[in-house]
N, C-alpha and C. Protein backbone atom coordinates (compact mmCIF):
# COMPACT_ATOMS: atom_id res chain seq x y z
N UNK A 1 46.55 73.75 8.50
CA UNK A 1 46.38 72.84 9.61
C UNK A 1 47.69 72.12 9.95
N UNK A 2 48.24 71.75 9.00
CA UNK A 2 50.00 70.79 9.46
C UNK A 2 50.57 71.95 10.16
N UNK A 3 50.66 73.28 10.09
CA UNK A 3 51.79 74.37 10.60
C UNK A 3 51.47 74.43 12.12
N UNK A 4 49.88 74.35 12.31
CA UNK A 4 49.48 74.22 13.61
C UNK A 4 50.64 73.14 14.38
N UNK A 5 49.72 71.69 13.49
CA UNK A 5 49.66 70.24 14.45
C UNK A 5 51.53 70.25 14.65
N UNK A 6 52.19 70.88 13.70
CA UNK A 6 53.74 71.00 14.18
C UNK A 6 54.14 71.72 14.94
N UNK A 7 52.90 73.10 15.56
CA UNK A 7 53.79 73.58 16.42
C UNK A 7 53.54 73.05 17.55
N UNK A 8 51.72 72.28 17.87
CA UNK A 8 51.56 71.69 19.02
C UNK A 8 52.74 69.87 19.15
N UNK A 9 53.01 70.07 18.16
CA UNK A 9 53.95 68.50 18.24
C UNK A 9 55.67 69.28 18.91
N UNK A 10 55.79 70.35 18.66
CA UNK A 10 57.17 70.86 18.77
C UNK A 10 56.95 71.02 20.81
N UNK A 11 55.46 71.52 21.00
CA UNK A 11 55.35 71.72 22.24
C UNK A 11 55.33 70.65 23.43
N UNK A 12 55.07 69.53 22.53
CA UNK A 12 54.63 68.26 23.90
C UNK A 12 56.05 67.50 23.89
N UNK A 13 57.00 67.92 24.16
CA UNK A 13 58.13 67.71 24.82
C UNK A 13 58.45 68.50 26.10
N UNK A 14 59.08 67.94 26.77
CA UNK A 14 59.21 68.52 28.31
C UNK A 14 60.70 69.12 27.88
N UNK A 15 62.17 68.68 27.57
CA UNK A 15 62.88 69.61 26.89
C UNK A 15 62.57 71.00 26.15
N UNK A 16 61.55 70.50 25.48
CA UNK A 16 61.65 71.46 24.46
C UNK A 16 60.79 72.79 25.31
N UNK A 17 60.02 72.21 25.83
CA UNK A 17 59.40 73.08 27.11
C UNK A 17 59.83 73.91 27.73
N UNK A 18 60.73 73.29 28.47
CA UNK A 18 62.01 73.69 29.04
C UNK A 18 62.91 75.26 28.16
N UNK A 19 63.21 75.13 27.00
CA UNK A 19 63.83 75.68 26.13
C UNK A 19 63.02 77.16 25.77
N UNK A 20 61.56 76.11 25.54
CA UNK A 20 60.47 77.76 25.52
C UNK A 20 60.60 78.51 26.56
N UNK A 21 60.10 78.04 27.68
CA UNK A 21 60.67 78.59 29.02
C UNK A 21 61.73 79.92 28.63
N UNK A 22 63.02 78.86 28.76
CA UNK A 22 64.24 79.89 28.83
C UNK A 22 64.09 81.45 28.06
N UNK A 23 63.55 80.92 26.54
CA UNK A 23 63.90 82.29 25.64
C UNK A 23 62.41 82.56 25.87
N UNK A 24 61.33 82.76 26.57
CA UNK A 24 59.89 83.56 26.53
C UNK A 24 60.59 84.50 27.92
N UNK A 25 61.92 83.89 28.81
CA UNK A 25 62.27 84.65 30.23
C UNK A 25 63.62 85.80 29.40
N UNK A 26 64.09 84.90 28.48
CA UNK A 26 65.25 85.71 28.29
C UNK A 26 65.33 86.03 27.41
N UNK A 27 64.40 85.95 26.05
CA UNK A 27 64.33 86.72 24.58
C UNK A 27 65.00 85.95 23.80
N UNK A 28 66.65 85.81 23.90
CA UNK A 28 67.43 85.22 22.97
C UNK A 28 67.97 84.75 23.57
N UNK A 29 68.64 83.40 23.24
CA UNK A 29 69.79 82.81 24.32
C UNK A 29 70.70 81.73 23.60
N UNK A 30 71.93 81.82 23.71
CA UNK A 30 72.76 80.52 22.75
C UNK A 30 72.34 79.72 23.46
N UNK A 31 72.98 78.76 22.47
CA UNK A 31 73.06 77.14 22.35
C UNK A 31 73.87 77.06 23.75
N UNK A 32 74.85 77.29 23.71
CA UNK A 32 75.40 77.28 25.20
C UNK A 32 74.75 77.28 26.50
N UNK A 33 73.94 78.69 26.23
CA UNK A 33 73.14 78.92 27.43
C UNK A 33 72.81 77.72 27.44
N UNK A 34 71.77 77.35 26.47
CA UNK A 34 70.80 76.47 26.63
C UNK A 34 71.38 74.99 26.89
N UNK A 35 72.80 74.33 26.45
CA UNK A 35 73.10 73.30 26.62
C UNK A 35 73.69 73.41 28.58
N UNK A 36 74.21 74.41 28.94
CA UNK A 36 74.42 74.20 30.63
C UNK A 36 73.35 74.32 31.16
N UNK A 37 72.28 75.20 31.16
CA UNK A 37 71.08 75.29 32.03
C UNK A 37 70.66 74.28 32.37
N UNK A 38 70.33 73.42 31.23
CA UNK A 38 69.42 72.17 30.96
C UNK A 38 70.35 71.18 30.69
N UNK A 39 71.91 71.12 31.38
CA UNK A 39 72.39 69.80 31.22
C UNK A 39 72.83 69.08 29.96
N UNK A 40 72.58 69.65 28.78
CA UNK A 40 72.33 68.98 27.89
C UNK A 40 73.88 68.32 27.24
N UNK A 41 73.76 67.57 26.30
CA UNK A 41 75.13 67.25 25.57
C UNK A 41 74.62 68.26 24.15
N UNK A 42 75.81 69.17 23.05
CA UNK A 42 76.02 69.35 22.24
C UNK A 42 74.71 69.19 21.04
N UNK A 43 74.52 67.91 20.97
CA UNK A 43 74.06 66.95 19.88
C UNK A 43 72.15 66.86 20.57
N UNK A 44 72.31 67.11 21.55
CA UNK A 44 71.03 66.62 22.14
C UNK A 44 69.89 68.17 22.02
N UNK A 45 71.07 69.28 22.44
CA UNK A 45 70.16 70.68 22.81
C UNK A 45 70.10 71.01 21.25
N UNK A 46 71.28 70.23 20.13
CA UNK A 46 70.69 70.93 18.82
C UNK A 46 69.67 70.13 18.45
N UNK A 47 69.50 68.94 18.77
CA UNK A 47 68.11 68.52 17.87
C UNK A 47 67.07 68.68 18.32
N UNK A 48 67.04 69.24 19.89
CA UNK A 48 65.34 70.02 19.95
C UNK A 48 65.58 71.15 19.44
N UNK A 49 66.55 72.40 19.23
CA UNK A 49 66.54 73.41 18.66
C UNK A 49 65.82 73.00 17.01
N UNK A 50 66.49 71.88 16.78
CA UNK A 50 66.58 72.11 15.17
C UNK A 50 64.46 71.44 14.76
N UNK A 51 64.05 70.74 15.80
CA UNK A 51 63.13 70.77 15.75
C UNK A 51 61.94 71.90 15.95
N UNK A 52 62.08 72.63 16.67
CA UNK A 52 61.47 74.06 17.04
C UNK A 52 62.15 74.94 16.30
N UNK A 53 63.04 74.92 15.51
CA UNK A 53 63.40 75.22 14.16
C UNK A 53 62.38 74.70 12.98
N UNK A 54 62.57 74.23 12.91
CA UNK A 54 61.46 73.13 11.88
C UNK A 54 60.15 73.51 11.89
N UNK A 55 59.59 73.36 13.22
CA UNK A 55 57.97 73.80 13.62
C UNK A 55 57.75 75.19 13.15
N UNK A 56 58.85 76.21 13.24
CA UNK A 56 58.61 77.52 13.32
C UNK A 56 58.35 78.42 14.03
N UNK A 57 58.66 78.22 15.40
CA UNK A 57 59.08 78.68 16.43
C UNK A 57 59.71 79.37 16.88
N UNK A 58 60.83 78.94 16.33
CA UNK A 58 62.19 79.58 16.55
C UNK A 58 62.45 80.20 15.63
N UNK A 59 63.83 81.13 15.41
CA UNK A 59 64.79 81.34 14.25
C UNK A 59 66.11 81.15 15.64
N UNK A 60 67.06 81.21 13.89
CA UNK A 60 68.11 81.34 14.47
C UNK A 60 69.38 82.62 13.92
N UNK A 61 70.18 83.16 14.72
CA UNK A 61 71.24 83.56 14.53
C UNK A 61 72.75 83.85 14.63
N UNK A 62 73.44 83.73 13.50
CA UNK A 62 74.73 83.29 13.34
C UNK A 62 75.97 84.37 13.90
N UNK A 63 76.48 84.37 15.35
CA UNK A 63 76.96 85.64 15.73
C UNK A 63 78.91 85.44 16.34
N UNK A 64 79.44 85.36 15.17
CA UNK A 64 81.00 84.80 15.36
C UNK A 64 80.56 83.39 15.55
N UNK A 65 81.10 82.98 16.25
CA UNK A 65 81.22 81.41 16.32
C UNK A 65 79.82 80.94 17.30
N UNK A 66 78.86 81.71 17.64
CA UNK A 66 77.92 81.38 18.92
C UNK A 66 76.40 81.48 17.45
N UNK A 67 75.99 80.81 17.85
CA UNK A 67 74.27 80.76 17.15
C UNK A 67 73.35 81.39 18.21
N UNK A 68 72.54 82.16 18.24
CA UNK A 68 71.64 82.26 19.36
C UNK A 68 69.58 82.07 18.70
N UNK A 69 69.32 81.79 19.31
CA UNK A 69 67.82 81.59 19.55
C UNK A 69 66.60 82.69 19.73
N UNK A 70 65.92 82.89 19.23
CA UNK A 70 65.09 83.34 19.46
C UNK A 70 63.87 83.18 18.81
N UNK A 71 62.13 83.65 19.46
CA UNK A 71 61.10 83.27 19.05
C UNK A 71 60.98 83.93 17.17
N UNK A 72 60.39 83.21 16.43
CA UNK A 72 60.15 83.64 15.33
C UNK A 72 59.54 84.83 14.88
N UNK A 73 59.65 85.62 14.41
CA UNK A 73 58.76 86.74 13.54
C UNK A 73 57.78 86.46 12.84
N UNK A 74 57.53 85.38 12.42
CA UNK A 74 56.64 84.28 11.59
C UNK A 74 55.65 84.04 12.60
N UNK A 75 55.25 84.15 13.92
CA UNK A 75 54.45 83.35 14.56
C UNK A 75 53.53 84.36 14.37
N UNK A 76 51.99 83.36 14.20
CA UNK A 76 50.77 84.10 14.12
C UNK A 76 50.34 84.57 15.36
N UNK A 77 49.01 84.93 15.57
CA UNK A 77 48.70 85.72 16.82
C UNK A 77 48.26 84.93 17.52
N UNK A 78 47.42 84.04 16.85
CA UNK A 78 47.44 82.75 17.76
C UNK A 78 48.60 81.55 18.54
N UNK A 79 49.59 81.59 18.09
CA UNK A 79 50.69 80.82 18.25
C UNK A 79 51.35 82.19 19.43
N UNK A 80 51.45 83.13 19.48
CA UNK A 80 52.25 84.15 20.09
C UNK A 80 50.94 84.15 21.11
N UNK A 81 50.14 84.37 21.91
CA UNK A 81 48.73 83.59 22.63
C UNK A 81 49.30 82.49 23.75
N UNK A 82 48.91 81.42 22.49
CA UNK A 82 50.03 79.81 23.42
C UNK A 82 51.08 80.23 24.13
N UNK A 83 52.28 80.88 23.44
CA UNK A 83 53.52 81.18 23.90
C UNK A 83 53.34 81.46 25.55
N UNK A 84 52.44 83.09 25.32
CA UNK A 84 52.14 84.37 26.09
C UNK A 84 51.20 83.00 27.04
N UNK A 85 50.55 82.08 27.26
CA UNK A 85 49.48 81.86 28.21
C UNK A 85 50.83 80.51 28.74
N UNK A 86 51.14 80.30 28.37
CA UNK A 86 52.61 79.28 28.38
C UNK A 86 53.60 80.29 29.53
N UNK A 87 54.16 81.15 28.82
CA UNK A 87 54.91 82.43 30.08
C UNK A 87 54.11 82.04 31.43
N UNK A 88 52.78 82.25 31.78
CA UNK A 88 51.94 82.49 33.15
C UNK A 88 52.23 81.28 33.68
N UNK A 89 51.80 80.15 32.85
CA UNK A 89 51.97 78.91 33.46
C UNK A 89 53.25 78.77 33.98
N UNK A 90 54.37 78.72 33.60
CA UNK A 90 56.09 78.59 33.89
C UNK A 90 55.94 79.24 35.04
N UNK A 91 55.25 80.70 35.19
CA UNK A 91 55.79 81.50 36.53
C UNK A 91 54.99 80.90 37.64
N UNK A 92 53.85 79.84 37.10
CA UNK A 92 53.77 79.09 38.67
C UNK A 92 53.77 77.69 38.89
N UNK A 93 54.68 77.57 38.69
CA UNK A 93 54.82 76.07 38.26
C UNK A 93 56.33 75.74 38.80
N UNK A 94 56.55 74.04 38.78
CA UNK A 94 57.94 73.73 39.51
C UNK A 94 59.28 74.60 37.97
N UNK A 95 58.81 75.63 37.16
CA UNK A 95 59.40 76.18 36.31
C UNK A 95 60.38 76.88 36.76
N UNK A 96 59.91 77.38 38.15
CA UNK A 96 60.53 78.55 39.37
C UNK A 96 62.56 78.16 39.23
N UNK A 97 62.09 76.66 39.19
CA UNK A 97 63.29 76.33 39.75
C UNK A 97 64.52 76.62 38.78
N UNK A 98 63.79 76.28 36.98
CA UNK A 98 64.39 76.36 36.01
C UNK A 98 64.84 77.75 35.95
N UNK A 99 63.90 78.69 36.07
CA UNK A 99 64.00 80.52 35.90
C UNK A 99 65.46 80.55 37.07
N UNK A 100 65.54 80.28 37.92
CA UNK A 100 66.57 80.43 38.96
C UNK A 100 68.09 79.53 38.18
N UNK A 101 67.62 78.60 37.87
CA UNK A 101 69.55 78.37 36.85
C UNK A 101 69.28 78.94 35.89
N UNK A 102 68.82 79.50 35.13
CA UNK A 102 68.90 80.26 34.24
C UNK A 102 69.16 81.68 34.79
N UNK A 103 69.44 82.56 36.30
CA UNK A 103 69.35 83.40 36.36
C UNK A 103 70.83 83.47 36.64
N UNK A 104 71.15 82.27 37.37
CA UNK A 104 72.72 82.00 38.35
C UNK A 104 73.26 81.79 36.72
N UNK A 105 73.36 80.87 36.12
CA UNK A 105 73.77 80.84 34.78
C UNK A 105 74.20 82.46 34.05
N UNK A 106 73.31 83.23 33.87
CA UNK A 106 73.62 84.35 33.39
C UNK A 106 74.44 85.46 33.97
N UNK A 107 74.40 84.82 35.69
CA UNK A 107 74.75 86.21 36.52
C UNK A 107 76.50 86.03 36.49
N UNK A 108 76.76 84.10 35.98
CA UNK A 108 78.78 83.42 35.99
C UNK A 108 78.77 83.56 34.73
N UNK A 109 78.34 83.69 33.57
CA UNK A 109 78.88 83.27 32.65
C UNK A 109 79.60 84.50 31.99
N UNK A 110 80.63 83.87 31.02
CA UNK A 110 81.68 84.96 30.40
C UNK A 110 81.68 84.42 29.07
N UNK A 111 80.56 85.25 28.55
CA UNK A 111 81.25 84.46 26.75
C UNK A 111 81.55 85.75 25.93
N UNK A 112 82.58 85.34 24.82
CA UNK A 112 83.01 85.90 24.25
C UNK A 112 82.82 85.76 22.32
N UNK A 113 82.19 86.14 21.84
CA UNK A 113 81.65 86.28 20.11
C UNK A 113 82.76 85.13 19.89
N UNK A 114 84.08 85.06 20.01
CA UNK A 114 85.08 84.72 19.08
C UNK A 114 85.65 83.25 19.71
N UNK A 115 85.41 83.19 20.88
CA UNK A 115 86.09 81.76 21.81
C UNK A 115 84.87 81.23 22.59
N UNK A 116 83.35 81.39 22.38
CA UNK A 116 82.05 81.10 23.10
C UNK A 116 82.09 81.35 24.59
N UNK A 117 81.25 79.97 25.11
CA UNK A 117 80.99 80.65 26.53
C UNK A 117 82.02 79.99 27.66
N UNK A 118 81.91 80.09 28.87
CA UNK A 118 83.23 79.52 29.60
C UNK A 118 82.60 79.72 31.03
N UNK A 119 82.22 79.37 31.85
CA UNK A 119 82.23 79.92 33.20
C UNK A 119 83.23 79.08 34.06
């Protein structure tokens, strides 16, 4: 029961929302991605990561100097459900707007394994 009530506690943030969003549209996505899309400072996009880290949500991976994101292998079928009924909702919802900087975002950006991202 706590693995649940942490993942519905990881969910009732509108950031962190936001974040599900991004990687249920784009699979995996750095910290980068995720700190320009959503504005974020450094310090701010890691501690909802590191929270949806925590919940079990996420994993993470270590790729040259870039970390990237993605949904867990750990999630039950019920939790992968939420996710999946979560996806439908985003595609009609003021989410539209988010999916669109996240698309312009991907279509400028230039990152590189060894010097990160740069647009």
């Amino acid at each position: 029961m706590k693995q649940l009530t942490k993942f519905f506690k990881a969910l009732s943030d509108e950031t962190r929302l936001q974040i599900i969003a991004l990687i249920l549209w784009q699979k995996k996505l750095c910290v980068c991605d995720i700190e320009r899309i959503l504005n974020l400072t450094q310090s701010k996009a890691s501690r909802h990561l590191r929270y949806l880290l925590n919940s079990g949500i996420l994993e993470d991976e270590r790729v040259g100097v870039s970390v990237y994101y993605s949904f867990s292998n750990k999630l039950t079928d019920f939790q992968k459900k939420i996710l999946n009924n979560l996806e439908n909702l985003f595609e009609k919802s003021d989410y539209i707007e988010l999916k669109s900087a996240l698309n312009k975002w991907l279509e400028n950006k230039q990152c590189k394994i060894t010097t990160g991202c740069k647009i």
